[in-house]
N, C-alpha and C. Protein backbone atom coordinates (compact mmCIF):
# COMPACT_ATOMS: atom_id res chain seq x y z
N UNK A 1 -65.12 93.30 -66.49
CA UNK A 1 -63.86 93.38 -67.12
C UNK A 1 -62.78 93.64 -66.06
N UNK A 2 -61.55 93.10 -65.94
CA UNK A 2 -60.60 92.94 -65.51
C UNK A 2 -59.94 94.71 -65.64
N UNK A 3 -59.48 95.38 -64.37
CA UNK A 3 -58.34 96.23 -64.62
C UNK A 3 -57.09 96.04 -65.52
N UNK A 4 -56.52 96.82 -66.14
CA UNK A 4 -55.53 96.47 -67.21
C UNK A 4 -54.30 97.38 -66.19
N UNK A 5 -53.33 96.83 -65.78
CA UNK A 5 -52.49 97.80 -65.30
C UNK A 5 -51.31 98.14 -66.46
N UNK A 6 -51.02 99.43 -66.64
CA UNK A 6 -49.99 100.47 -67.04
C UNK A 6 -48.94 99.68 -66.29
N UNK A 7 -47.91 99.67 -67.92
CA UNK A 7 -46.53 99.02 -67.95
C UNK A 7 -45.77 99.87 -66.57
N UNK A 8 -45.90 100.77 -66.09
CA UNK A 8 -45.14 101.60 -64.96
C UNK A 8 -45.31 101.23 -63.45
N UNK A 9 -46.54 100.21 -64.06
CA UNK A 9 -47.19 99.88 -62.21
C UNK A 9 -46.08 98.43 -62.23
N UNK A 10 -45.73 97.76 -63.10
CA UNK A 10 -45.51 96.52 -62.74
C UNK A 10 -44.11 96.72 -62.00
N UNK A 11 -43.53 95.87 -61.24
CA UNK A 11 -42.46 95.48 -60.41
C UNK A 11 -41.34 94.61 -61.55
N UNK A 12 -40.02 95.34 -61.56
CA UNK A 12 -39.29 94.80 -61.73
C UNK A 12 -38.09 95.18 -61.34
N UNK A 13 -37.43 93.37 -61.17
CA UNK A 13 -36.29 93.44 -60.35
C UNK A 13 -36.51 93.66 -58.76
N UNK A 14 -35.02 93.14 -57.82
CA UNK A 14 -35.67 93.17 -56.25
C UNK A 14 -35.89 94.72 -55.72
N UNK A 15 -36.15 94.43 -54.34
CA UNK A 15 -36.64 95.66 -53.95
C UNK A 15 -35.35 95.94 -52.51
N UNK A 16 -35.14 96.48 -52.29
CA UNK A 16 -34.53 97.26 -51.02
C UNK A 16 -34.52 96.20 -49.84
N UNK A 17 -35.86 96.36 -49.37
CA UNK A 17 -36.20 95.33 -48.36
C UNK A 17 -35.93 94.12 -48.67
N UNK A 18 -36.62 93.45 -50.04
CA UNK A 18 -35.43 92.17 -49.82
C UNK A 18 -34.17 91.60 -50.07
N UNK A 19 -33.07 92.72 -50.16
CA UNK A 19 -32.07 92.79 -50.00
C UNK A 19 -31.81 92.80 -48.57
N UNK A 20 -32.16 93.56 -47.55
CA UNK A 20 -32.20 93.73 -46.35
C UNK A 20 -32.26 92.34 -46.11
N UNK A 21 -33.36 91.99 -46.29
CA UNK A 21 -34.06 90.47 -45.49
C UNK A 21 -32.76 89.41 -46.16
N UNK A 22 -32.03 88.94 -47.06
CA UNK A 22 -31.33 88.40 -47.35
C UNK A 22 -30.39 88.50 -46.79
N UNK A 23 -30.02 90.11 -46.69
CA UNK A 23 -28.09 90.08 -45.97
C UNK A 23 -28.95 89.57 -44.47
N UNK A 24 -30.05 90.31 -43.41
CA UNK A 24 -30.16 89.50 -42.62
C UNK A 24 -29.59 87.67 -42.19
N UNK A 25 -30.76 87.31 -43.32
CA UNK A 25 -30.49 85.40 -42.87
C UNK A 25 -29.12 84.95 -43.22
N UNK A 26 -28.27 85.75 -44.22
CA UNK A 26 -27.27 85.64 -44.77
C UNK A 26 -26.11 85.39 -42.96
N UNK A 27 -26.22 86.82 -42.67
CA UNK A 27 -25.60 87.16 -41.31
C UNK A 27 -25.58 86.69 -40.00
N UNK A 28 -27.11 85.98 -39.99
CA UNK A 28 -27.20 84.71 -38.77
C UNK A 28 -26.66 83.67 -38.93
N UNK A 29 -26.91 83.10 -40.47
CA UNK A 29 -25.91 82.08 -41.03
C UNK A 29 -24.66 81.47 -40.62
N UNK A 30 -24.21 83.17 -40.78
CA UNK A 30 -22.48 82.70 -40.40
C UNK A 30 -22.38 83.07 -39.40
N UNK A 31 -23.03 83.96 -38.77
CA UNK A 31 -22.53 83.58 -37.05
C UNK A 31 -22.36 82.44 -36.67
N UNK A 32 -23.96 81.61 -36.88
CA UNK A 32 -23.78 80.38 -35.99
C UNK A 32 -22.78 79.84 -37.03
N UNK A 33 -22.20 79.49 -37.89
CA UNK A 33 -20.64 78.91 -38.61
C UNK A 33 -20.05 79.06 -37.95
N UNK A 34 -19.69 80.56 -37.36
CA UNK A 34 -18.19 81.12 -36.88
C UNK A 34 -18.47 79.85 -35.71
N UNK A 35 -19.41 80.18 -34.91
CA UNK A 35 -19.96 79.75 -33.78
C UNK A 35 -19.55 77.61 -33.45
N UNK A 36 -20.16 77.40 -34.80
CA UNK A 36 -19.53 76.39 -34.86
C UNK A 36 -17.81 75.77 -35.05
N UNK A 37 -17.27 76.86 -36.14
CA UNK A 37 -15.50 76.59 -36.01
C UNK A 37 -15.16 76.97 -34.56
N UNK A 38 -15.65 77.77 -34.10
CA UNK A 38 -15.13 77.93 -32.20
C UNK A 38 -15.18 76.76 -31.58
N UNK A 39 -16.26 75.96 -31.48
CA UNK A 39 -16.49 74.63 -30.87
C UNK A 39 -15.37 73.88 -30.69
N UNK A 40 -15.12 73.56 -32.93
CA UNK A 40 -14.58 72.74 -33.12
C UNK A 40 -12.83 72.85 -33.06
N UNK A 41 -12.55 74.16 -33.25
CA UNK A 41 -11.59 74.51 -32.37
C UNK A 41 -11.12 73.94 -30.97
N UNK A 42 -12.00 74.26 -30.24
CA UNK A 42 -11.71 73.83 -28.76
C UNK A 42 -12.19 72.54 -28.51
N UNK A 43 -12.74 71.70 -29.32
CA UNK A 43 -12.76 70.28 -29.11
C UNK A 43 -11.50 69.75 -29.60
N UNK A 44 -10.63 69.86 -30.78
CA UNK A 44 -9.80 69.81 -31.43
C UNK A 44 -8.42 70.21 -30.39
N UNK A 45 -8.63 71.52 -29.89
CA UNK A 45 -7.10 71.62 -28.83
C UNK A 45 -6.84 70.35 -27.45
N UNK A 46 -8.89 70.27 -27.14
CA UNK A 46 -8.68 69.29 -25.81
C UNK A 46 -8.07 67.97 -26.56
N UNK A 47 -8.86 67.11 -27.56
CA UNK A 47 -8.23 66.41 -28.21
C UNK A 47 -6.48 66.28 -28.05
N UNK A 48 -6.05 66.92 -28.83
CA UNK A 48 -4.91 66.58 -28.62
C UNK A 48 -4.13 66.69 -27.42
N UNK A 49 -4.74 67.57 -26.31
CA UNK A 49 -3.96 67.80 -25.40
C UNK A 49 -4.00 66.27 -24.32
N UNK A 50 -5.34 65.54 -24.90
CA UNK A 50 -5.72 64.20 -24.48
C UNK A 50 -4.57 63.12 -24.95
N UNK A 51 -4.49 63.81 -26.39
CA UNK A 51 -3.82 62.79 -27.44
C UNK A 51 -2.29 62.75 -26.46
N UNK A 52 -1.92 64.18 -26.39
CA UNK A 52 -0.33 64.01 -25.57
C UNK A 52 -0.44 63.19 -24.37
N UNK A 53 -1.46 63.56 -23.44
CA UNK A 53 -1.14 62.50 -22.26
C UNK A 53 -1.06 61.34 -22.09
N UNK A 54 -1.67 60.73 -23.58
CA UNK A 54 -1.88 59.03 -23.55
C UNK A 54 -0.29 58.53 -23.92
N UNK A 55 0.40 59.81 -25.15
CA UNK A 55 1.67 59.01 -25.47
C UNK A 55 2.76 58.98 -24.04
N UNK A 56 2.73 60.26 -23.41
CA UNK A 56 3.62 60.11 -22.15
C UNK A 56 3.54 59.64 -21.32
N UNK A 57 1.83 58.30 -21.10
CA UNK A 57 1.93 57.73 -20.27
C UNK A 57 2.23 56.50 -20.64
N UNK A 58 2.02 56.06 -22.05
CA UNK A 58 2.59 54.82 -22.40
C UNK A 58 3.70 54.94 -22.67
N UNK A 59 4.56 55.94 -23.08
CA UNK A 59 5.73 55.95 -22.83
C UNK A 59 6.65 55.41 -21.53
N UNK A 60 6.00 55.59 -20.44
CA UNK A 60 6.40 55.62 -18.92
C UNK A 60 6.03 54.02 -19.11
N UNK A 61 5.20 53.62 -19.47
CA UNK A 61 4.66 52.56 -19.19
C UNK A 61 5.61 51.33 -20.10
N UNK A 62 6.10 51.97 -20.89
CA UNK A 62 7.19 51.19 -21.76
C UNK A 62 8.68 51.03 -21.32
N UNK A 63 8.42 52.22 -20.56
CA UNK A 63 10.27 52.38 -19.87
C UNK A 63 10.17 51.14 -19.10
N UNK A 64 9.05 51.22 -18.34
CA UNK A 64 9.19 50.71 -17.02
C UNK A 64 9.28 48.88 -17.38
N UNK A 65 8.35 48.53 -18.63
CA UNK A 65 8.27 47.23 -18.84
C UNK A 65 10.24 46.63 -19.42
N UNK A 66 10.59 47.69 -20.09
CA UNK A 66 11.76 47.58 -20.52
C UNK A 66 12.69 47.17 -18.87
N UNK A 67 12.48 48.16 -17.95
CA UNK A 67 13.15 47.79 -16.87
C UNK A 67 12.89 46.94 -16.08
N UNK A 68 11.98 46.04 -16.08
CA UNK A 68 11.43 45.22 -15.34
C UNK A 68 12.00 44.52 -14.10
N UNK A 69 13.20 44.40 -14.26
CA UNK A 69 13.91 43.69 -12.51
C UNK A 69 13.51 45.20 -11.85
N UNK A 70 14.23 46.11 -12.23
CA UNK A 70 14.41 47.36 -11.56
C UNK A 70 12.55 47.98 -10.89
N UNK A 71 11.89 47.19 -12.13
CA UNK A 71 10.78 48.31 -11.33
C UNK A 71 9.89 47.47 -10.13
N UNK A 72 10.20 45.99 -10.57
CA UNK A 72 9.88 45.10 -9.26
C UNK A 72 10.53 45.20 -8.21
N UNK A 73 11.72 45.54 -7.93
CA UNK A 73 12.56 46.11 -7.15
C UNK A 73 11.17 47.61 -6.42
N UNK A 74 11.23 48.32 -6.99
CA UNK A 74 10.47 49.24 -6.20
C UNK A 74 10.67 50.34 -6.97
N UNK A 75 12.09 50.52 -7.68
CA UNK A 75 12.75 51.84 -7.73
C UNK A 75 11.61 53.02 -8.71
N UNK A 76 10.50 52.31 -9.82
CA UNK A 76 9.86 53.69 -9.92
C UNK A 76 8.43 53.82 -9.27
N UNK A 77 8.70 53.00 -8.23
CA UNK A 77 7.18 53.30 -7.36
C UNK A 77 7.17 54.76 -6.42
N UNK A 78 5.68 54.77 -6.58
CA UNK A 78 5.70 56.61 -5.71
C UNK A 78 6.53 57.65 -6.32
N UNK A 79 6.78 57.48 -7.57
CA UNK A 79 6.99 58.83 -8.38
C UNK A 79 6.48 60.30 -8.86
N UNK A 80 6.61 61.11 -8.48
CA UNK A 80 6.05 62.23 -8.98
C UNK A 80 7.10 63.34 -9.94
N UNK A 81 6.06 64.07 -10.78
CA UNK A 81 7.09 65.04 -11.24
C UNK A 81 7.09 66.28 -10.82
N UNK A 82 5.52 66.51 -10.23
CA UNK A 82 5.40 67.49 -9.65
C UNK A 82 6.49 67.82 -8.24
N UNK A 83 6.25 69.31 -7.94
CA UNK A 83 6.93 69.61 -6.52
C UNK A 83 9.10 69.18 -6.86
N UNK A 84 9.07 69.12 -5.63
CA UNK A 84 10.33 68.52 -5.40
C UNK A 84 10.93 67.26 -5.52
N UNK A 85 9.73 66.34 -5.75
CA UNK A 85 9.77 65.05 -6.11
C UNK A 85 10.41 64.38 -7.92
N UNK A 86 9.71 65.35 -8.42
CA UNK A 86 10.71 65.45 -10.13
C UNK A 86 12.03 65.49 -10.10
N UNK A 87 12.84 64.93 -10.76
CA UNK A 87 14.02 65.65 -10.81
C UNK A 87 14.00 65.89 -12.75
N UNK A 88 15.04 66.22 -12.98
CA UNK A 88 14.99 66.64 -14.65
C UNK A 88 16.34 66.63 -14.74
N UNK A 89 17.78 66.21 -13.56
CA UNK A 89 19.06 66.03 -14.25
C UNK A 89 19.40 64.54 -14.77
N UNK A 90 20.08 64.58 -15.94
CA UNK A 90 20.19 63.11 -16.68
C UNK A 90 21.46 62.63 -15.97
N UNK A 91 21.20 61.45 -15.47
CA UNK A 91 22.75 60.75 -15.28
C UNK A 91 23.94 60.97 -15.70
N UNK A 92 24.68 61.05 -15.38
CA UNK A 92 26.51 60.79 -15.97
C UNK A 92 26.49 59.79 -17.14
N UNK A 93 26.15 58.52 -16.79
CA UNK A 93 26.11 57.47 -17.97
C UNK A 93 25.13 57.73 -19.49
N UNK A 94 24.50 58.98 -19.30
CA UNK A 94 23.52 58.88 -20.51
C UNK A 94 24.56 59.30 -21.14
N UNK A 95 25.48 59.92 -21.33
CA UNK A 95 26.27 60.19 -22.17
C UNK A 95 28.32 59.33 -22.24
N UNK A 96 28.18 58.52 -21.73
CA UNK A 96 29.11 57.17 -21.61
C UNK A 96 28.78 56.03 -23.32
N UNK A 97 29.75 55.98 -23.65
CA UNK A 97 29.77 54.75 -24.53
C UNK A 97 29.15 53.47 -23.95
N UNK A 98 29.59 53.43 -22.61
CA UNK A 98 29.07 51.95 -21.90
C UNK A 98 27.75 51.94 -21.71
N UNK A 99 27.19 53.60 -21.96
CA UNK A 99 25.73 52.91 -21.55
C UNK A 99 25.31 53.18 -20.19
N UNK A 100 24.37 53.04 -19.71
CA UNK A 100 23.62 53.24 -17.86
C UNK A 100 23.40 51.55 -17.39
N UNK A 101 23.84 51.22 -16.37
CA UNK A 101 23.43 50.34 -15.65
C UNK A 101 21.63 50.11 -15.46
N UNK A 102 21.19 49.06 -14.94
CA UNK A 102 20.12 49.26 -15.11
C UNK A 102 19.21 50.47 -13.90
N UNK A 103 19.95 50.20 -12.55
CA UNK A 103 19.51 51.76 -11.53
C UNK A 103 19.68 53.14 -12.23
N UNK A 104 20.52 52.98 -12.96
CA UNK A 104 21.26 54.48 -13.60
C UNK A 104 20.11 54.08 -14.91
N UNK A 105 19.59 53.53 -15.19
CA UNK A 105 18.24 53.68 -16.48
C UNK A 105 16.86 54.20 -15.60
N UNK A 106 16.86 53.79 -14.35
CA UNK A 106 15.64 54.14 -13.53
C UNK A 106 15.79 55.67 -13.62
N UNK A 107 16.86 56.17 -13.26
CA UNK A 107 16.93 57.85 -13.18
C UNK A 107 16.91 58.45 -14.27
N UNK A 108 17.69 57.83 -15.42
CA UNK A 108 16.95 58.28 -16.87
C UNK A 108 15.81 58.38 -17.08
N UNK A 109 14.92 57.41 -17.35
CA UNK A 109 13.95 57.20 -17.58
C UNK A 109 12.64 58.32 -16.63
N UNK A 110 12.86 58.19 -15.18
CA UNK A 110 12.19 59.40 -14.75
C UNK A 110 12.70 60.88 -15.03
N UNK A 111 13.91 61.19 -15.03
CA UNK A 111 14.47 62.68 -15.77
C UNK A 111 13.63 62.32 -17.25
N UNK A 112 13.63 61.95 -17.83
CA UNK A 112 13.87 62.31 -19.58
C UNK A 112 12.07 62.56 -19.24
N UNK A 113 11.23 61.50 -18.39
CA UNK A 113 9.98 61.80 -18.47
C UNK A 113 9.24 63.23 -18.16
N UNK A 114 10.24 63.37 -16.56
CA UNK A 114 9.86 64.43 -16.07
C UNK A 114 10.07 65.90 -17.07
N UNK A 115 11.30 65.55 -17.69
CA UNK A 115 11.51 67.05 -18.62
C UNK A 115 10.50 66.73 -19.91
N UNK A 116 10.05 65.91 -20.54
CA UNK A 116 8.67 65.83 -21.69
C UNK A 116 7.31 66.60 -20.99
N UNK A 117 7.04 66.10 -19.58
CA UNK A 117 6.08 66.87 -19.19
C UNK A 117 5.69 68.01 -19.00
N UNK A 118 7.27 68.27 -18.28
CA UNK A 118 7.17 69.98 -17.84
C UNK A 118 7.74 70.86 -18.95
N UNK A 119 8.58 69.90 -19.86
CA UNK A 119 8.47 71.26 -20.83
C UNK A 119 10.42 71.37 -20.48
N UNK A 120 11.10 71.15 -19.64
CA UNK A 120 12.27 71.34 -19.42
C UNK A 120 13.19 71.11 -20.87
N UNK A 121 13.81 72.32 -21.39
CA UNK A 121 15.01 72.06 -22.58
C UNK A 121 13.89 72.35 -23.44
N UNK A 122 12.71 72.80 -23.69
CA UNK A 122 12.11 72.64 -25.11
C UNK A 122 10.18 73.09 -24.56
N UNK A 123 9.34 72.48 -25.09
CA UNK A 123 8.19 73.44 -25.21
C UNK A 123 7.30 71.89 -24.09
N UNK A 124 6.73 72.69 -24.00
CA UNK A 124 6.01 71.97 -22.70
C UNK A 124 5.04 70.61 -23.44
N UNK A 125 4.50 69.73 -23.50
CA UNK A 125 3.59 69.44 -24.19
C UNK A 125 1.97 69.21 -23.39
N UNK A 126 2.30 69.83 -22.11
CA UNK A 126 0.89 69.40 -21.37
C UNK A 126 1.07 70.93 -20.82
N UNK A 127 -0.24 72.10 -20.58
CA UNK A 127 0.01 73.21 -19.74
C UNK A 127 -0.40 72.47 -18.39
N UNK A 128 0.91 73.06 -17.32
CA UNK A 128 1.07 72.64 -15.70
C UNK A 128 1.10 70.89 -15.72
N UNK A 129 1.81 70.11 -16.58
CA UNK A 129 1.00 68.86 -16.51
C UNK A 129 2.09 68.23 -15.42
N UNK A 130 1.38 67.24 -14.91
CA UNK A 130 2.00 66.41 -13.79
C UNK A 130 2.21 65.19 -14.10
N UNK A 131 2.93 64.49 -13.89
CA UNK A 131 2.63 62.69 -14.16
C UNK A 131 3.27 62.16 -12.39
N UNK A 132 2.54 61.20 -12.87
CA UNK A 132 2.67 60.17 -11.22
C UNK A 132 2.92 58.73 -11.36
N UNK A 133 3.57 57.50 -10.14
CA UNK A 133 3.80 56.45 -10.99
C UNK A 133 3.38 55.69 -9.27
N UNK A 134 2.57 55.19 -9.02
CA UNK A 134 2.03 53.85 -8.33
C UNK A 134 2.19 52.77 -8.68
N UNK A 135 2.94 51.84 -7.93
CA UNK A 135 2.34 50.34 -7.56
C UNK A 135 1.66 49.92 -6.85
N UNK A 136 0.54 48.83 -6.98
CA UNK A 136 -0.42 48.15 -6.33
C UNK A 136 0.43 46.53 -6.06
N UNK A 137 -0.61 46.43 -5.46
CA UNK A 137 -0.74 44.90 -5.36
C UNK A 137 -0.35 44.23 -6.85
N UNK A 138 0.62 42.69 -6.41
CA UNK A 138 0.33 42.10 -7.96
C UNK A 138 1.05 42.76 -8.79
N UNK A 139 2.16 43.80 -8.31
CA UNK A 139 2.84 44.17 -9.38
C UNK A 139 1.78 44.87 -10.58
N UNK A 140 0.75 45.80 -10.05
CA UNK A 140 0.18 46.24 -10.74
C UNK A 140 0.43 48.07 -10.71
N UNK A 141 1.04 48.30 -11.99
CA UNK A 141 1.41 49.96 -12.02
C UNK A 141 0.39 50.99 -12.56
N UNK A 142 0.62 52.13 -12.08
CA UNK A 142 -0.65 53.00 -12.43
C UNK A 142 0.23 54.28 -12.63
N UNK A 143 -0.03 54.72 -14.22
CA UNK A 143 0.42 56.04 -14.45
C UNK A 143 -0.61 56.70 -14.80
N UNK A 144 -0.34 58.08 -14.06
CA UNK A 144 -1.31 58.94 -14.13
C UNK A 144 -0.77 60.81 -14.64
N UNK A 145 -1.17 60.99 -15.83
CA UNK A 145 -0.90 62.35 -16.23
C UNK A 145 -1.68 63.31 -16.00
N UNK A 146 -1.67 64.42 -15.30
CA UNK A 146 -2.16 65.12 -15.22
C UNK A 146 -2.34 66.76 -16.10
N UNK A 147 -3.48 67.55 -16.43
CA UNK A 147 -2.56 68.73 -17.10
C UNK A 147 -4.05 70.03 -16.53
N UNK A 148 -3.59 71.48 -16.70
CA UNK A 148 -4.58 72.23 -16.50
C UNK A 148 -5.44 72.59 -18.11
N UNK A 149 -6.65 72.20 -18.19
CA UNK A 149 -7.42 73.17 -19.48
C UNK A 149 -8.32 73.81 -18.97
N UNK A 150 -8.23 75.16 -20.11
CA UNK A 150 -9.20 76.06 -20.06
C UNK A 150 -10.89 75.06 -20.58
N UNK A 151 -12.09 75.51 -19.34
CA UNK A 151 -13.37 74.87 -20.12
C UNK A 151 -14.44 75.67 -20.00
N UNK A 152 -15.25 75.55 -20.61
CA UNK A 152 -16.58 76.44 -20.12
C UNK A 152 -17.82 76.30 -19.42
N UNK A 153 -17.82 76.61 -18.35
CA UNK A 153 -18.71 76.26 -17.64
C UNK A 153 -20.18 76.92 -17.95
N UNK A 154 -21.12 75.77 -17.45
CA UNK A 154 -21.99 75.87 -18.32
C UNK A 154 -22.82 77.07 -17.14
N UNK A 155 -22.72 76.33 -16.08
CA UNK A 155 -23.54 76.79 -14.97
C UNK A 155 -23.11 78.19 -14.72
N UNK A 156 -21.98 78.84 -14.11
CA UNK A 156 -21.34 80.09 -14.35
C UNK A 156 -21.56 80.36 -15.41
N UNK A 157 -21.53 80.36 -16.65
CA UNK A 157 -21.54 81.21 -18.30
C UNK A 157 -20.21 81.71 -18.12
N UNK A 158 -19.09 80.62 -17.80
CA UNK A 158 -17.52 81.48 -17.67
C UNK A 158 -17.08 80.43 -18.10
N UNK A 159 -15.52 80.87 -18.36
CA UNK A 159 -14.39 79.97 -18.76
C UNK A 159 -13.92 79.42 -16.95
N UNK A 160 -13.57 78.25 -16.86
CA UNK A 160 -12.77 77.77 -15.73
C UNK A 160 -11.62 76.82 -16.20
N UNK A 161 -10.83 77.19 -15.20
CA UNK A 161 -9.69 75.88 -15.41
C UNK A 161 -9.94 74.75 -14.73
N UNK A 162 -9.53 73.78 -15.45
CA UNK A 162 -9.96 72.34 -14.82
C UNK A 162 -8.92 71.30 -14.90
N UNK A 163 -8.80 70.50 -13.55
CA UNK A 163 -7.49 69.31 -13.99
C UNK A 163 -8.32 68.49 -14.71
N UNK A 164 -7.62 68.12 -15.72
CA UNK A 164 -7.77 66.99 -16.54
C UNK A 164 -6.48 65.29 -16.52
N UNK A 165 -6.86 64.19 -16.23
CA UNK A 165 -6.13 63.19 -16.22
C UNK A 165 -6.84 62.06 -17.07
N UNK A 166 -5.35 61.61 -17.61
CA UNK A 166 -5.73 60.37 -18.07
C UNK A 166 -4.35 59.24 -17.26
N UNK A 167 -5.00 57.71 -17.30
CA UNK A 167 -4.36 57.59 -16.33
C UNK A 167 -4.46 55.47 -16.84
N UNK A 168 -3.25 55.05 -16.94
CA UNK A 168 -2.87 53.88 -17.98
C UNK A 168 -2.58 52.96 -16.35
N UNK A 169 -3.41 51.63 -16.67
CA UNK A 169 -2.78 50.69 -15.51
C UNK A 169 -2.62 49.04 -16.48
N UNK A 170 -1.46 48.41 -15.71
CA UNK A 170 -0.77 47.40 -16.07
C UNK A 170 -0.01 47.00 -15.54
N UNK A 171 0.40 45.27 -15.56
CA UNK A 171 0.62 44.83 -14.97
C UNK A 171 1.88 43.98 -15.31
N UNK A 172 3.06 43.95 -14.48
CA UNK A 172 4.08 42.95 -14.76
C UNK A 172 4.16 41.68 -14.89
């Protein structure tokens, strides 16, 4: 014959411990979540900080097609914004009814760029970013943006800063 167990022995409802054991798996859970919105966070900031350098270099890259005698001429070859080489004051004529000549659009066009990069009059859109403007051979131009991001290195187990460029070529 089978033991008969007394209504007092039986179990009902949870117990302590597996409450414990639940908030446990519960709590690893969302770490790795949090763990994951961090990622996607910082994939999401490089992103766009990618996204800005592509518009300010096709931007440059639009001025320049717009100017086209002027930039076969030479006038935005070997440009930088960095250093002393930037300038960021706008012509006299940007604010003329008549308009800028087309040399007096070359100096626009590098001021208005140089102040989008660095942030001059308003909020920066690249941190430390640089832009640069080469001609090749063939009338072939090369803009190159530069900017600093924070990344994580895998090898250290640290954050480092790193230049990042993206960098648009085309041809007249």
């Amino acid at each position: 014959m089978l033991p008969v167990r007394s209504p007092e022995n039986k179990q009902a409802g949870i117990t302590l411990i597996e409450i414990l054991v639940t908030m446990i798996i519960l709590a690893i859970g969302l770490l790795g979540l949090a763990g994951l919105m961090m990622d996607g966070l910082k994939n999401n900031q490089s992103a766009y900080l990618r996204t800005q350098a592509s518009i300010l270099a096709y931007d440059m890259s639009d001025r320049i097609r717009i100017n086209r005698d002027r930039a076969i001429a030479g006038d935005y070859d070997g440009y930088s914004t960095s250093g002393e080489g930037g300038f960021t004051n706008l012509p006299a004529c940007v604010t003329n009814a008549a308009g800028c000549s087309a040399a007096d659009q070359v100096n626009q066009d590098l001021a208005e760029w140089t102040r989008e990069i660095q942030g001059v009059g308003g909020t920066a859109l690249l941190p430390d970013g640089e832009g640069s403007i080469t001609r090749g051979g063939g009338n072939l131009f090369t803009i190159t943006v530069g900017w600093q991001e924070t990344l994580w290195d895998e090898e250290s187990d640290a954050r480092v800063s790193d230049l990042q460029q993206f960098a648009v070529e085309f041809s007249l």
